[in-house]
Protein backbone atom coordinates (compact mmCIF):
# COMPACT_ATOMS: atom_id res chain seq x y z
CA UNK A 1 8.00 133.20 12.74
CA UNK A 2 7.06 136.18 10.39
CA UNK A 3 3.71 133.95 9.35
CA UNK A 4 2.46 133.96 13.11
CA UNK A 5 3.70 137.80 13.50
CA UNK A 6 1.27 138.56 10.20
CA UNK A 7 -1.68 136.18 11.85
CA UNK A 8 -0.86 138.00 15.54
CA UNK A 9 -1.47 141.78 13.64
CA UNK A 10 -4.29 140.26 11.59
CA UNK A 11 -5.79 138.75 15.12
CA UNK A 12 -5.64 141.77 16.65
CA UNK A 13 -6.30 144.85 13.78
CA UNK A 14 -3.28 147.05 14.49
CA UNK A 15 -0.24 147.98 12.48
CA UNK A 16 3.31 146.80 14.29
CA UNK A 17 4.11 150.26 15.90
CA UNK A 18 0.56 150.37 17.50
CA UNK A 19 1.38 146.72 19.09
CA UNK A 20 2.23 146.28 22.91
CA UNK A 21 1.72 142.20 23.08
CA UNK A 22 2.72 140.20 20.82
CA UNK A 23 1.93 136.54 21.76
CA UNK A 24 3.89 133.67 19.38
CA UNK A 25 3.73 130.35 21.29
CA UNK A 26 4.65 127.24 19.95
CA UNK A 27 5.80 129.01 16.47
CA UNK A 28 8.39 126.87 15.98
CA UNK A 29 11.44 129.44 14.67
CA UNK A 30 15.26 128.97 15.99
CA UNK A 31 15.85 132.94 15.61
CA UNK A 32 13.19 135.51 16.88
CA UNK A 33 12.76 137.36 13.23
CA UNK A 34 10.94 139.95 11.72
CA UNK A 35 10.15 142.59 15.38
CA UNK A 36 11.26 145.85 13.70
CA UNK A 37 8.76 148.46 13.85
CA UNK A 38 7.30 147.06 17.18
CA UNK A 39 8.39 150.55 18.98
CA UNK A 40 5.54 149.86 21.55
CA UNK A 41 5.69 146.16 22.48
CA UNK A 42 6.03 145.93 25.90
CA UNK A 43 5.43 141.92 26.08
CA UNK A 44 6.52 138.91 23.65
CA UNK A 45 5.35 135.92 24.54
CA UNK A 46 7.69 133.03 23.14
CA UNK A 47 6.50 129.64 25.28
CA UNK A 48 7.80 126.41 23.22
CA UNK A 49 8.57 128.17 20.40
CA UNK A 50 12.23 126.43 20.19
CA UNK A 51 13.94 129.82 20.37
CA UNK A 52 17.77 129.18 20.37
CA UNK A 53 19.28 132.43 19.75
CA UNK A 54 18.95 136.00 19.96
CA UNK A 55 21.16 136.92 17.29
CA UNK A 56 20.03 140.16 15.11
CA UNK A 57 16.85 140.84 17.75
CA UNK A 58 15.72 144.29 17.03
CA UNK A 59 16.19 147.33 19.68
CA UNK A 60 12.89 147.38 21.05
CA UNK A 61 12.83 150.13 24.26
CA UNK A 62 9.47 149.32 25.77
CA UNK A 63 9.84 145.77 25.83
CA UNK A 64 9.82 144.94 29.17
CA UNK A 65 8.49 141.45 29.75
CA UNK A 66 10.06 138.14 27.38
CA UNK A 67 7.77 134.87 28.86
């Protein structure tokens, strides 16, 4: 999960608190890991990434839209 987070802020040229999408389909992961500092995500796109739990996902306030 962390690898495709590093290629997503790569991709895109921002530093995690600047991001508001963060788009991570088919990374196959059981726990959503590595989302602190993402103060301004406002939509995380997980489609068949084989998410089973939620366990330890980080406070993030502006997130507003899970797909």
């Amino acid at each position: 999960m962390e690898e495709a987070i590093q290629a997503q802020l790569k991709k895109q040229g921002l530093p995690p608190q600047q991001v508001t999408v963060l788009i991570l389909d088919k990374c196959t992961a059981p726990k959503i890991t590595g989302l602190n500092g993402f103060a301004e995500l406002a939509k995380l796109s997980i489609n068949n990434a084989g998410v089973s739990s939620l366990e330890n996902f980080p406070n993030l306030p502006k997130l507003t839209k899970v797909i």
